[in-house]
Protein backbone atom coordinates (compact mmCIF):
# COMPACT_ATOMS: atom_id res chain seq x y z
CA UNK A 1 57.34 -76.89 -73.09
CA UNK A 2 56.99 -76.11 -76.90
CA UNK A 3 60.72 -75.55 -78.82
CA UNK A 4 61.22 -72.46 -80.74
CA UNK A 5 61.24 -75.20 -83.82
CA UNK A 6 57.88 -76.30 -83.15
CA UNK A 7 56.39 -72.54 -82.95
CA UNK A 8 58.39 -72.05 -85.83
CA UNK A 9 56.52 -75.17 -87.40
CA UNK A 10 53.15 -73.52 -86.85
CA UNK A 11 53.93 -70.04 -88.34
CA UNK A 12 54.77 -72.21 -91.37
CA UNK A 13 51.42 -73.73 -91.58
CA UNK A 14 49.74 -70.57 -91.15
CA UNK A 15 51.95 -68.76 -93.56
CA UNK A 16 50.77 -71.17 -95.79
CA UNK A 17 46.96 -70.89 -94.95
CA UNK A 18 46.98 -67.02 -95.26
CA UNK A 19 46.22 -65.31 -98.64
CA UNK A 20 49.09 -63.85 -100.55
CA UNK A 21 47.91 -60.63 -99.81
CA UNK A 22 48.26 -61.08 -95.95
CA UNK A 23 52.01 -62.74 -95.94
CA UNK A 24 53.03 -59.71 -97.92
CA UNK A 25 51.49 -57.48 -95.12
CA UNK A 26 53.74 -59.95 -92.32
CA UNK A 27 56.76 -59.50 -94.38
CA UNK A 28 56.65 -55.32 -95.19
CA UNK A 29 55.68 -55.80 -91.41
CA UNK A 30 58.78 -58.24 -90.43
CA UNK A 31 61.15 -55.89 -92.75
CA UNK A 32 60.77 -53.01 -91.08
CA UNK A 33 61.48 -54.37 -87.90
CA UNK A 34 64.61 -55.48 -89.30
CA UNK A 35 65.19 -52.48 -91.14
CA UNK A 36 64.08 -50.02 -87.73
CA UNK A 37 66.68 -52.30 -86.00
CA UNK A 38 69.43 -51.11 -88.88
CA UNK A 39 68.23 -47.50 -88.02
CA UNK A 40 68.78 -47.59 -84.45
CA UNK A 41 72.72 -49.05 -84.90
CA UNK A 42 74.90 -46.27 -84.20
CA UNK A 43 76.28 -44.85 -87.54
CA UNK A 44 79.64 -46.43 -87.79
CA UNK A 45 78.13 -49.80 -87.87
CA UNK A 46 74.92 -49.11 -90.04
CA UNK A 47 74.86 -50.88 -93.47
CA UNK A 48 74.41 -48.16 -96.05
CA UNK A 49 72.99 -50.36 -98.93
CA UNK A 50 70.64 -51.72 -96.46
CA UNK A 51 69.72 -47.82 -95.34
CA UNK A 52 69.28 -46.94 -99.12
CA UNK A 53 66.02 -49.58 -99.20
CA UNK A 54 64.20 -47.53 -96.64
CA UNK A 55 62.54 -45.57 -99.96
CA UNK A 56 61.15 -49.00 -101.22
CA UNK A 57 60.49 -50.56 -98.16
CA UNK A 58 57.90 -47.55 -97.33
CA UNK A 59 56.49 -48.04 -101.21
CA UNK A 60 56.13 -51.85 -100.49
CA UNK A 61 53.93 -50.69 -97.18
CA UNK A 62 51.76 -48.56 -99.47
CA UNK A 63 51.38 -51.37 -101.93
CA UNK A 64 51.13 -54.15 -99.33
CA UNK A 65 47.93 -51.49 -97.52
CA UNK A 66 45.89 -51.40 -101.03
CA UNK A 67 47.86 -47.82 -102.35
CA UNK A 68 48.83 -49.06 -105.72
CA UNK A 69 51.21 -45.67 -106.36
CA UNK A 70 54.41 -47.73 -104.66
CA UNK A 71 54.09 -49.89 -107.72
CA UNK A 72 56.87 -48.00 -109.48
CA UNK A 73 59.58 -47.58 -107.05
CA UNK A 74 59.20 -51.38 -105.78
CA UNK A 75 59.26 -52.26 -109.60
CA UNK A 76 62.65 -49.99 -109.76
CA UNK A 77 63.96 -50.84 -106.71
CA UNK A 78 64.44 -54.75 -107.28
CA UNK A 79 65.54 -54.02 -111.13
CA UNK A 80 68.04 -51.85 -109.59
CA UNK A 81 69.25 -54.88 -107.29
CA UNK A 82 68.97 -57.31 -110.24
CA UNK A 83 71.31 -55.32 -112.33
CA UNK A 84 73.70 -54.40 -109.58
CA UNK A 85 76.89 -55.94 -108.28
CA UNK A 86 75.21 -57.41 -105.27
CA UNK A 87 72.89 -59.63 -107.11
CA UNK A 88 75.40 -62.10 -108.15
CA UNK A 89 75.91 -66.06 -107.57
CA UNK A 90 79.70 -65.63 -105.99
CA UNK A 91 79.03 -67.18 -102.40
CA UNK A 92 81.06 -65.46 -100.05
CA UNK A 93 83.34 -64.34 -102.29
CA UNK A 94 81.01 -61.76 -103.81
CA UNK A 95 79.56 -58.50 -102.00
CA UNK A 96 77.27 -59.67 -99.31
CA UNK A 97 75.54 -55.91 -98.58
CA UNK A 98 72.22 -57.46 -99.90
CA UNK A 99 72.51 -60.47 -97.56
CA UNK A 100 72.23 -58.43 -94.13
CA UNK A 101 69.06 -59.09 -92.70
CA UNK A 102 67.28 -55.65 -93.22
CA UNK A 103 68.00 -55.76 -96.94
CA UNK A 104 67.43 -59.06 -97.97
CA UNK A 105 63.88 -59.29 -96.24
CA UNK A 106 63.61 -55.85 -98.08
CA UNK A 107 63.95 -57.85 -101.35
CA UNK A 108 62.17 -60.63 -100.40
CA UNK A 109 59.15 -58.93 -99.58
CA UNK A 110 59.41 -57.08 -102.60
CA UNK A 111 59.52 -60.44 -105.01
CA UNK A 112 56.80 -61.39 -102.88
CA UNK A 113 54.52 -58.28 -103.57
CA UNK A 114 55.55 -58.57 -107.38
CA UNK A 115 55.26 -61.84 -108.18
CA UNK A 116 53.14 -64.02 -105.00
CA UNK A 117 56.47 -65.64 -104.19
CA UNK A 118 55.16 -67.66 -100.60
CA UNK A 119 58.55 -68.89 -100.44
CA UNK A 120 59.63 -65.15 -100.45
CA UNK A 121 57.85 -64.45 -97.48
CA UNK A 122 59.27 -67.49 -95.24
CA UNK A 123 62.75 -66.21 -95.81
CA UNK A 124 62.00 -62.82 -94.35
CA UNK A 125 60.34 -64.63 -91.84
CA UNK A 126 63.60 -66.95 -91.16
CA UNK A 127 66.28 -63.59 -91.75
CA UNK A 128 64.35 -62.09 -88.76
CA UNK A 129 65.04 -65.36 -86.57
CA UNK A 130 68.44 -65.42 -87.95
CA UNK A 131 68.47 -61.35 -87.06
CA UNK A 132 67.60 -62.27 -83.69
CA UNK A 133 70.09 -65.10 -82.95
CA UNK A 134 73.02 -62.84 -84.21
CA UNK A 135 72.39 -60.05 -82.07
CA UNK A 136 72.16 -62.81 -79.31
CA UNK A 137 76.05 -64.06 -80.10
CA UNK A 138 77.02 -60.30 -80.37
CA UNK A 139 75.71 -59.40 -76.82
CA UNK A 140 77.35 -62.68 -75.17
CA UNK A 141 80.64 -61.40 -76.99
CA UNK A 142 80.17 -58.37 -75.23
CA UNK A 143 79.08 -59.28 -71.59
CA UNK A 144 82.28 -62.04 -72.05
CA UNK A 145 84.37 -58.99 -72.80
CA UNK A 146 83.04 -56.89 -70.18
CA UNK A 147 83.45 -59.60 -67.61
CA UNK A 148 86.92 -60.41 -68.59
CA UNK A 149 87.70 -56.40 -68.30
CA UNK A 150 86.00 -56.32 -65.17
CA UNK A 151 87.94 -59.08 -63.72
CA UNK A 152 91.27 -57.16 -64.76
CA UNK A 153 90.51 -54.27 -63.12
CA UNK A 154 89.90 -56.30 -60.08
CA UNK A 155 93.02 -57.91 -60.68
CA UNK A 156 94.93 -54.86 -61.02
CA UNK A 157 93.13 -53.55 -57.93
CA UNK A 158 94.13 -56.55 -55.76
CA UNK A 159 91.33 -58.45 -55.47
CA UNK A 160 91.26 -62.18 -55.66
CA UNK A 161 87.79 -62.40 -55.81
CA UNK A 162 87.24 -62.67 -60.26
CA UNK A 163 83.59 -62.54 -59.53
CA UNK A 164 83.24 -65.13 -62.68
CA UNK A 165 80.18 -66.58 -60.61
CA UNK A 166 78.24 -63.65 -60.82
CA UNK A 167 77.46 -63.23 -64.09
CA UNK A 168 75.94 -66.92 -65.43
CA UNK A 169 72.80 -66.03 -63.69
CA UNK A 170 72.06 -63.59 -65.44
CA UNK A 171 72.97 -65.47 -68.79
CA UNK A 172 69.84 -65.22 -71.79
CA UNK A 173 68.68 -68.66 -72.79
CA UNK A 174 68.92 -68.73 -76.89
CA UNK A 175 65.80 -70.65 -76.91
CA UNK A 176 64.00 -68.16 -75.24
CA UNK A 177 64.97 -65.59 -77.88
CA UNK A 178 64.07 -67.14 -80.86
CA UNK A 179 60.66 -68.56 -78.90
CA UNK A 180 59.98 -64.52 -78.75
CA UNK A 181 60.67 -63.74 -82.41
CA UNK A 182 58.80 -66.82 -83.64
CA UNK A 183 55.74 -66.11 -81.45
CA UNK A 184 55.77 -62.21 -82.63
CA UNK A 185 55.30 -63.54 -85.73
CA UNK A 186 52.95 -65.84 -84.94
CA UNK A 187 51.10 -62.56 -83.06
CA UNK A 188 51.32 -60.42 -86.74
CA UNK A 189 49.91 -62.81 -88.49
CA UNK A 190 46.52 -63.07 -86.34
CA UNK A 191 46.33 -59.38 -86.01
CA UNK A 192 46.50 -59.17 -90.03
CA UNK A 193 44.50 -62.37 -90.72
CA UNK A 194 41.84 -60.07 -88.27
CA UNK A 195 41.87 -57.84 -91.48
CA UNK A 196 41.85 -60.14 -94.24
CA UNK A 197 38.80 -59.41 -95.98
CA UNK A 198 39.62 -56.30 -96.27
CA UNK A 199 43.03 -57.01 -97.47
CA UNK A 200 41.88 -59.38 -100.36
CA UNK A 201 43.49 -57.81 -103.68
CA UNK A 202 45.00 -55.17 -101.92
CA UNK A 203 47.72 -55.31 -104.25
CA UNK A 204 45.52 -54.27 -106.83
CA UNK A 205 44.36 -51.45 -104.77
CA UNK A 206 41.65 -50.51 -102.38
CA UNK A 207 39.62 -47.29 -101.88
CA UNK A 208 41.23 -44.33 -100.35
CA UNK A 209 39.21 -44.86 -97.18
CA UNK A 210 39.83 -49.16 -96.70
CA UNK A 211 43.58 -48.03 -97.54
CA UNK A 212 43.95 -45.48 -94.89
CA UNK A 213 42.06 -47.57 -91.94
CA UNK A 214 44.58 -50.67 -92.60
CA UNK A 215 47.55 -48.15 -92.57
CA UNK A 216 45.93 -47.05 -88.61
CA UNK A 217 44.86 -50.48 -87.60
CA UNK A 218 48.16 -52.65 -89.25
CA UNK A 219 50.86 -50.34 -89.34
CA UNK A 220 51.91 -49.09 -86.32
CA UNK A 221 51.56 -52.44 -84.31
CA UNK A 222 53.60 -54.69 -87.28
CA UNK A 223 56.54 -51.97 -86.72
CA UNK A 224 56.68 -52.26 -83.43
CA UNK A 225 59.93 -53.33 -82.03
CA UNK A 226 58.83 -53.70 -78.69
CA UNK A 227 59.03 -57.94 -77.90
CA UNK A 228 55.11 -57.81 -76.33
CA UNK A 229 53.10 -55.51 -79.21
């Protein structure tokens, strides 16, 4: 059976065959999954530097589609960053609000648009893995917890039965979950590289018309969070 790491291995390679106008497509595409993902926390745990990309992310899909007007905001956006407080070489000991998934693969994919940075795109890429492994840990916290709960109640109620024996079958396998992220990406990529005469020089801009049938035929499916689009 093929690892996640070897699927991972062949999104590199073809990351590296596509033009740098289709791995900026994959990573506006791969950020707004991360960012939608942000969106969809409830508000208490929502990461408001992350939430204040959302204006630049949607410029950097304009850009990324051949609509050369998003040039200015993506151009202010990263200054901003580069001049801020979270743009700093600190480690962990410095504010880490650009370093949450949805905002760093924000800024990623906007060096990418900016300046061709290939290596640019391959961290968004890897954040989204990353993404997905975290929110694995946080939901096997959380079935733990609700097990351990459970089994007090039980307790409480008098029976001896914990049920601990119940719940392993039903565990996710990691691999599995970074297999589907890593093949999603793999699945972008062809659906863009489907569209990548079109897409050469986008980023200098396209007619109105090329412009709006790559926003219909590219956008909706790369922003997708559903595992099988």
């Amino acid at each position: 059976m093929t690892t996640w790491q070897e699927w991972e291995a062949e999104l590199a390679g073809r990351l590296a065959a596509a033009s740098p106008d289709e791995r900026v497509v994959f990573a506006v595409g791969v950020a707004e999954r991360l960012m939608r993902a942000e969106e969809a926390l409830p508000a208490q745990e929502q990461a408001e530097y992350a939430l204040g990309l959302r204006p630049m992310l949607n410029a950097l899909w304009e850009a990324a589609l051949g609509n050369p007007s998003g040039f200015g905001e993506i151009k202010h956006g990263l200054g901003e960053y580069l001049l801020s407080e979270y743009c700093h070489n600190d480690g962990q000991h410095g504010p880490g609000d650009a370093d949450e998934p949805a905002a760093a693969a924000v800024l990623h994919t906007a060096v990418a648009y900016l300046f061709g940075a290939g290596e640019s795109v391959s961290r968004v890429s890897s954040r989204a893995v990353e993404a997905a492994d975290a929110r694995l840990n946080v939901d096997a916290r959380l079935n733990v917890d609700a097990r351990l709960n459970a089994g007090d109640e039980r307790a409480n109620a008098g029976d001896s039965d914990s049920g601990d024996g119940d719940g392993d079958g039903n565990a996710v396998d990691p691999d599995e979950v970074l297999t589907a992220e890593v093949r999603r990406q793999l699945r972008d990529l062809a659906l863009i590289a489907q569209y990548g005469a079109s897409l050469r020089h986008a980023r200098l801009g396209l007619d109105i018309d090329t412009s709006a049938r790559l926003h219909r035929a590219l956008r909706v499916p790369l922003s997708s969070v559903e595992a099988d689009a």
